[in-house]
N, C-alpha and C. Protein backbone atom coordinates (compact mmCIF):
# COMPACT_ATOMS: atom_id res chain seq x y z
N UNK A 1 22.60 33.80 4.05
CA UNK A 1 21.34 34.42 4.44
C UNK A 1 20.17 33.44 4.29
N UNK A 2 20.00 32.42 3.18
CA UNK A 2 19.03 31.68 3.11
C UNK A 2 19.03 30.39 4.32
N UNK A 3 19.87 30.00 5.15
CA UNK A 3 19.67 29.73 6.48
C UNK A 3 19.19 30.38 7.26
N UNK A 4 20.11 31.44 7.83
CA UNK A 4 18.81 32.52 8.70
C UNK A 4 17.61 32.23 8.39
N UNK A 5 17.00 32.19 6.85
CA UNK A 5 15.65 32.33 6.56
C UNK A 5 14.92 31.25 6.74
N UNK A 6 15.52 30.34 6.50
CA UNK A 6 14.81 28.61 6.79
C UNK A 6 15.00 28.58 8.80
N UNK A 7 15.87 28.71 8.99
CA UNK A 7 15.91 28.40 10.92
C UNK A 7 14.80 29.20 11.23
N UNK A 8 14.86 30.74 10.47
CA UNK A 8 13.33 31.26 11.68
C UNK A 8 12.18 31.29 11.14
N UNK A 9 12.28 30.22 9.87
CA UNK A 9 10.79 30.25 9.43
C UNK A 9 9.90 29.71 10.34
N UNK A 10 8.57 29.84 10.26
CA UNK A 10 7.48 29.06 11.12
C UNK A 10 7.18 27.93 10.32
N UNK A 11 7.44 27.86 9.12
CA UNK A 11 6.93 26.50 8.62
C UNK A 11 7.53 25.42 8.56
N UNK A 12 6.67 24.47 8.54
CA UNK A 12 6.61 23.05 8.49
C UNK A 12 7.61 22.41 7.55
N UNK A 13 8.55 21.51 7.79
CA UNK A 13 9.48 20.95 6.24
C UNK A 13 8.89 20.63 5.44
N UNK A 14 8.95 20.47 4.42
CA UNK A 14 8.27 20.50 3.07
C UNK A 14 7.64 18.99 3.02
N UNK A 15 8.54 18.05 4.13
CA UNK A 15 7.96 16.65 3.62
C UNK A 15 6.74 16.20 5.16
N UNK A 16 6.88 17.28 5.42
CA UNK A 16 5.99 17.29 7.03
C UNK A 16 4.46 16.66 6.63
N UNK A 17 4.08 16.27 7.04
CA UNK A 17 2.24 15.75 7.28
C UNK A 17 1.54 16.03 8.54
N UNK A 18 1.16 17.07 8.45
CA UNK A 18 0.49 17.34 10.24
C UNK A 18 -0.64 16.75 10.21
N UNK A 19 -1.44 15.99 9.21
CA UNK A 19 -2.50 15.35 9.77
C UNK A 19 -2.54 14.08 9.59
N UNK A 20 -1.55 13.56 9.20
CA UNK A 20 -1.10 11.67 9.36
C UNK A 20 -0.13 11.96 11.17
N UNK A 21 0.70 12.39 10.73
CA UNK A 21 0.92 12.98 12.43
C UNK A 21 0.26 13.27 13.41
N UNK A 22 -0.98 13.79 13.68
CA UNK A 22 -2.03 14.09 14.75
C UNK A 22 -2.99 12.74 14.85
N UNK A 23 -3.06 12.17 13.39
CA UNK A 23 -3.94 11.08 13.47
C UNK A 23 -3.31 9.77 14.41
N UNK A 24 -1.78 9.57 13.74
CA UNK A 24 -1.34 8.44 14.51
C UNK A 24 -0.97 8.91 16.56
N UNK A 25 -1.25 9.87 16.61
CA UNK A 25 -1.07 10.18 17.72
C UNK A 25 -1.90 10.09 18.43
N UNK A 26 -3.48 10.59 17.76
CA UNK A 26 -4.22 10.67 18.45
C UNK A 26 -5.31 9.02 18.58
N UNK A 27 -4.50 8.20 17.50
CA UNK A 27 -5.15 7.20 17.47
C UNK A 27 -4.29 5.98 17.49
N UNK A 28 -3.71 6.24 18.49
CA UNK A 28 -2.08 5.22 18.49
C UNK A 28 -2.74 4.10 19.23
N UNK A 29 -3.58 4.12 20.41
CA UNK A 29 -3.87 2.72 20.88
C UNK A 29 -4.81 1.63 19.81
N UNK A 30 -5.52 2.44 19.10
CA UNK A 30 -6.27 1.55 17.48
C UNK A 30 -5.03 1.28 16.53
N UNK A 31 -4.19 1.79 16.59
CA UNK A 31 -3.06 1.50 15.59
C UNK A 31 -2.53 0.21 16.29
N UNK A 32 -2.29 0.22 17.20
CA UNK A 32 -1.06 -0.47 17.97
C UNK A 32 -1.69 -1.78 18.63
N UNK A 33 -2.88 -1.67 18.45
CA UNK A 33 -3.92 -3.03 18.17
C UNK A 33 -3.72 -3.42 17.17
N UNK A 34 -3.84 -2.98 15.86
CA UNK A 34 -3.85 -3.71 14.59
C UNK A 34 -2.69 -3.86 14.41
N UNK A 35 -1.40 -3.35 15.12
CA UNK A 35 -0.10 -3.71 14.62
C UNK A 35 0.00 -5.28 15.66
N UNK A 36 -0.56 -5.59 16.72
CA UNK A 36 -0.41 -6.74 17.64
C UNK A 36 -1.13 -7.42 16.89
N UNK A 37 -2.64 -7.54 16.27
CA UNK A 37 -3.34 -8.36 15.74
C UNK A 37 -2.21 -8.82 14.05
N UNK A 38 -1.66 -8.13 13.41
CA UNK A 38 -0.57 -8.76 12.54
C UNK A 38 0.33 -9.17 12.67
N UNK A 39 1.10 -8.25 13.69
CA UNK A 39 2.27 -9.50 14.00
C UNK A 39 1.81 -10.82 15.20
N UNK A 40 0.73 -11.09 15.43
CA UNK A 40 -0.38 -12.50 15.91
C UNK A 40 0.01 -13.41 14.68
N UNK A 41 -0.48 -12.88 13.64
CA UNK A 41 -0.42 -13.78 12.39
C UNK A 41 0.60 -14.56 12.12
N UNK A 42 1.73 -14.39 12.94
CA UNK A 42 2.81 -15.36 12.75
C UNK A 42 2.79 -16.71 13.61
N UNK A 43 2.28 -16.81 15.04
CA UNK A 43 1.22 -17.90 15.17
C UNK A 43 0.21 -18.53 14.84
N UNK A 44 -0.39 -17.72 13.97
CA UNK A 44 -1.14 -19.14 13.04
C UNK A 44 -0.56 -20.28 12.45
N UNK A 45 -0.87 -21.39 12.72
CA UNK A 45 -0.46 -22.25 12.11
C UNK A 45 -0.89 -22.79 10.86
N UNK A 46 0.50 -23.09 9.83
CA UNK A 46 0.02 -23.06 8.72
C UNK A 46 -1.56 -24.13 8.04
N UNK A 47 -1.73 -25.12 8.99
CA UNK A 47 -2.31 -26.30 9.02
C UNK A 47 -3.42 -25.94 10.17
N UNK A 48 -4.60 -25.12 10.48
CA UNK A 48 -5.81 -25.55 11.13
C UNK A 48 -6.26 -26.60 11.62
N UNK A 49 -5.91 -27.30 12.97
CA UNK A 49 -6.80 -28.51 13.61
C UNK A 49 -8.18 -28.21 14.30
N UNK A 50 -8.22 -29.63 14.26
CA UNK A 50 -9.49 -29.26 15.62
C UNK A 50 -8.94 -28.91 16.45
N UNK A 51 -7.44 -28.55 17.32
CA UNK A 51 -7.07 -28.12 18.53
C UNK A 51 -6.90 -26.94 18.65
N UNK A 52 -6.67 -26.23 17.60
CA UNK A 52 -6.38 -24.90 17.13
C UNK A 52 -7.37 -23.70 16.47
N UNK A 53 -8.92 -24.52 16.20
CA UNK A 53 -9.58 -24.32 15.34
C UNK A 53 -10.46 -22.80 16.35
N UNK A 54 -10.53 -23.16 17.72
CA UNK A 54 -11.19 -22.09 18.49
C UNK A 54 -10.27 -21.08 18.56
N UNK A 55 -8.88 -21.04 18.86
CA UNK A 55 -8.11 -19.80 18.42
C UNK A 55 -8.11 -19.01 17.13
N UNK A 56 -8.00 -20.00 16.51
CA UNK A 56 -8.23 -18.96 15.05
C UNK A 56 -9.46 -18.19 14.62
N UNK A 57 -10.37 -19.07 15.07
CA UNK A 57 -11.78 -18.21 15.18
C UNK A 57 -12.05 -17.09 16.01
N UNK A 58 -11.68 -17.33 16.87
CA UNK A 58 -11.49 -15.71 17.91
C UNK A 58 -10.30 -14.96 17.42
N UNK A 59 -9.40 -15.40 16.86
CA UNK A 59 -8.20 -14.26 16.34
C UNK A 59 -9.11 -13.68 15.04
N UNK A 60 -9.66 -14.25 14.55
CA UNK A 60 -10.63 -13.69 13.30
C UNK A 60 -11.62 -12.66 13.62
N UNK A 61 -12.21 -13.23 14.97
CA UNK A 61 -13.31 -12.36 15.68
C UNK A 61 -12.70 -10.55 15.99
N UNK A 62 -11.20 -11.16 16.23
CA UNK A 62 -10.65 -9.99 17.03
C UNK A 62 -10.03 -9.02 16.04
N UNK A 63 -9.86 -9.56 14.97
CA UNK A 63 -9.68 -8.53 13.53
C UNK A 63 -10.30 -7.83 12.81
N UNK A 64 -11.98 -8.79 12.41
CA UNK A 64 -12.94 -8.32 12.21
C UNK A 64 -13.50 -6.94 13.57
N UNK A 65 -13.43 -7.14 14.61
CA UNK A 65 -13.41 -5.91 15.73
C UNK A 65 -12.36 -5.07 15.28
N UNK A 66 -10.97 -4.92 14.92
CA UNK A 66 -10.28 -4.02 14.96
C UNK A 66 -10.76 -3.63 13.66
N UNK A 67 -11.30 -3.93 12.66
CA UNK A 67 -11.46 -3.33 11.24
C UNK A 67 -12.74 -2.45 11.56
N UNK A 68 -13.90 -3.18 12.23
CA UNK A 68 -14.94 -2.01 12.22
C UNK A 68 -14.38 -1.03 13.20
N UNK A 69 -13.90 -1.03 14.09
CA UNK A 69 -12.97 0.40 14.54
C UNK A 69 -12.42 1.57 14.06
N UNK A 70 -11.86 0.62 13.49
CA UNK A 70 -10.87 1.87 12.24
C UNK A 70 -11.18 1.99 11.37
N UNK A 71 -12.43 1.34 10.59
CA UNK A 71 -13.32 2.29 9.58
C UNK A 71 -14.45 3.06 10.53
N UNK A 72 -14.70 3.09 11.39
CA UNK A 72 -15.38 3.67 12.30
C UNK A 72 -14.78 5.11 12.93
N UNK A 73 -13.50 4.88 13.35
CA UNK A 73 -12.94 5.85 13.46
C UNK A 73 -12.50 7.16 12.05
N UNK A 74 -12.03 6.13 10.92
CA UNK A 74 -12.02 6.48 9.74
C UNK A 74 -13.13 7.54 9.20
N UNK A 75 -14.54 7.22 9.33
CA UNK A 75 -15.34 7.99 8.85
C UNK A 75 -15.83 9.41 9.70
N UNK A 76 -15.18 8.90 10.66
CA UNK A 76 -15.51 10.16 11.87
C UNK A 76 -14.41 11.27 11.31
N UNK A 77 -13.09 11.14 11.12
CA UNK A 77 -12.18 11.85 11.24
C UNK A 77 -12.45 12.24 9.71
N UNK A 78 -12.82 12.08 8.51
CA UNK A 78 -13.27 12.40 7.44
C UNK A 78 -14.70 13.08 7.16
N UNK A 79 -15.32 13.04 8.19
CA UNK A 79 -16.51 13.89 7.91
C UNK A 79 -16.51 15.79 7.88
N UNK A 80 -15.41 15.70 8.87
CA UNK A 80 -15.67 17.43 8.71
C UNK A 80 -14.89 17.80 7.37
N UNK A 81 -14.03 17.06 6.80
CA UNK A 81 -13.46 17.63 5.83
C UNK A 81 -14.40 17.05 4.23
N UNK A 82 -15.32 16.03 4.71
CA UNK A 82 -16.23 16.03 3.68
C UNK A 82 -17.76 16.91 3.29
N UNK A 83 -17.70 17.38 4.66
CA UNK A 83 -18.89 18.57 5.04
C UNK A 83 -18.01 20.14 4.18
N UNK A 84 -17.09 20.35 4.09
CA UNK A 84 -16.22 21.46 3.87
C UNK A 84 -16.14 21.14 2.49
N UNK A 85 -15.99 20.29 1.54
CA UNK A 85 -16.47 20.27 0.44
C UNK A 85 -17.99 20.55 0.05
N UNK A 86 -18.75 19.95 1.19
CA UNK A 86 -19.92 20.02 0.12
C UNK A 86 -20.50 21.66 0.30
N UNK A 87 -19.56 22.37 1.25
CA UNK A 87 -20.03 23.82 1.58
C UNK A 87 -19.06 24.93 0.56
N UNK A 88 -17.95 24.27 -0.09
CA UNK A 88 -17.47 24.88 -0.65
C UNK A 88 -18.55 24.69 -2.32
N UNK A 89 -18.54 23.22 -2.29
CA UNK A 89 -19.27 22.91 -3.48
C UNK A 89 -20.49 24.66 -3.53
N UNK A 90 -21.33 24.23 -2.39
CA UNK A 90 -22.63 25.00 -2.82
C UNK A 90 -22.33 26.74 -2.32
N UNK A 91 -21.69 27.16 -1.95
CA UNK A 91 -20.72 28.69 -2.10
C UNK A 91 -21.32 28.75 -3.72
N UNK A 92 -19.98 28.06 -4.46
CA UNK A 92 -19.92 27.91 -5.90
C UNK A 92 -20.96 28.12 -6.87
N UNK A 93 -22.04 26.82 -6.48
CA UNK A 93 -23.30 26.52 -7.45
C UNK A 93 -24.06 27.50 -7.44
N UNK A 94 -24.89 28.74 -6.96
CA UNK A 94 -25.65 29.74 -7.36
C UNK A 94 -24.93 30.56 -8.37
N UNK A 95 -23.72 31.23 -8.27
CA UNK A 95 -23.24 31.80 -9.34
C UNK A 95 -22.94 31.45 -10.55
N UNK A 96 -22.20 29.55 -10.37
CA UNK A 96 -22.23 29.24 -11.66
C UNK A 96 -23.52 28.64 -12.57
N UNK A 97 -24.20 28.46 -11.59
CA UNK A 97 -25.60 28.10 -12.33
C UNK A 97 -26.30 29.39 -12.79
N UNK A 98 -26.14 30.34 -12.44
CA UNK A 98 -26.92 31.60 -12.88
C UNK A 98 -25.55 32.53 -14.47
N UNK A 99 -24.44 31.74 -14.15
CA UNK A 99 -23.79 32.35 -15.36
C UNK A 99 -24.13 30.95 -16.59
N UNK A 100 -24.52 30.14 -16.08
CA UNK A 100 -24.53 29.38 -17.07
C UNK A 100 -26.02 29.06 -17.76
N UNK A 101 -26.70 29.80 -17.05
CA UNK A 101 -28.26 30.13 -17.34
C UNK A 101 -27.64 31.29 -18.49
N UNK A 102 -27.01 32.41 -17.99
CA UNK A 102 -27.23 33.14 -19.22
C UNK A 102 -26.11 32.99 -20.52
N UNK A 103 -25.19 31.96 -20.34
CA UNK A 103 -24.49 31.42 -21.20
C UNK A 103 -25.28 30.96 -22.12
N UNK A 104 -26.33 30.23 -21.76
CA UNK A 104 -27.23 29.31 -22.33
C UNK A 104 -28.26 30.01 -23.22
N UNK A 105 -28.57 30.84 -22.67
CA UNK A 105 -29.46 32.37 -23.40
C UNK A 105 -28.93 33.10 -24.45
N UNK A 106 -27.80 33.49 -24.47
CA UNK A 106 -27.22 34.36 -25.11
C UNK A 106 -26.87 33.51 -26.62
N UNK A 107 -26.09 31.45 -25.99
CA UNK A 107 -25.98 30.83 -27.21
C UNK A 107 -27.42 30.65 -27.76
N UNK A 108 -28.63 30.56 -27.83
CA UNK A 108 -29.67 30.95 -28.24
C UNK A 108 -29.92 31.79 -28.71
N UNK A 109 -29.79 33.05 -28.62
CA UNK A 109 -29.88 34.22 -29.50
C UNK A 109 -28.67 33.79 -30.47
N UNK A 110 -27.60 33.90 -30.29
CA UNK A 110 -26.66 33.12 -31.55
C UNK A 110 -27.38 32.69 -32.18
N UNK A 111 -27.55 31.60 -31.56
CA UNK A 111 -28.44 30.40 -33.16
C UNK A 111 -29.50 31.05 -33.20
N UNK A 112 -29.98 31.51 -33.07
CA UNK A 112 -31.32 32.19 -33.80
C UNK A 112 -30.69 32.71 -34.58
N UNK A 113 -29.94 33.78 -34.59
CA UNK A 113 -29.29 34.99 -35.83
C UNK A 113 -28.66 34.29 -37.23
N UNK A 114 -28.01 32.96 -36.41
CA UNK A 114 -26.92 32.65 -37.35
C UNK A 114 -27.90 31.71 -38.70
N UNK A 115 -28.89 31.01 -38.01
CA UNK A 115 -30.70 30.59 -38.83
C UNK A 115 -31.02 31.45 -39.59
């Protein structure tokens, strides 16, 4: 019976990631740049000439471009879930600031009595 129950579940396998999954999907041509710009790195030569010296500088150029990308993209795809904290945060803060106002009151009358 515990097959039946796993085949018609709706959920996800336990080791599933649906949002490393949507991300590389939805951001596979920025991925698949920075995977060409590293495996590049195996043409560098270990020794820099002057003959070589304008390639490496534009392969540098072209890394430094793929990095502001993908922290670019990075902060985009992290903002709504950093906005959703700070809305959960302030949900929170009126109630606990108003229980901890009278937490604060009440240990005051304490120490007064216990004086």
């Amino acid at each position: 019976m515990a097959v039946a129950a796993t085949i018609l579940s709706n959920n996800p396998p336990a080791d599933a990631d649906p949002l490393r999954e949507r991300l590389a999907i939805d951001h596979e041509p920025l991925l698949s740049r920075a995977d060409e710009l590293l495996a590049a790195f195996e043409r560098v030569p270990a020794e820099i000439d002057a003959e070589t010296a304008g390639k490496a500088s534009d392969y540098v150029k072209m890394i430094a471009g793929a990095i502001k990308d993908l922290d670019r993209v990075r902060i985009g795809e992290k903002e709504p879930y950093l906005a959703g904290g700070r809305t959960v945060d302030g949900f929170f803060k009126a109630p606990v600031d108003k229980l901890d106002k009278v937490k604060r009151e009440v240990e005051a009358r304490l120490q007064r009595h216990l004086r």
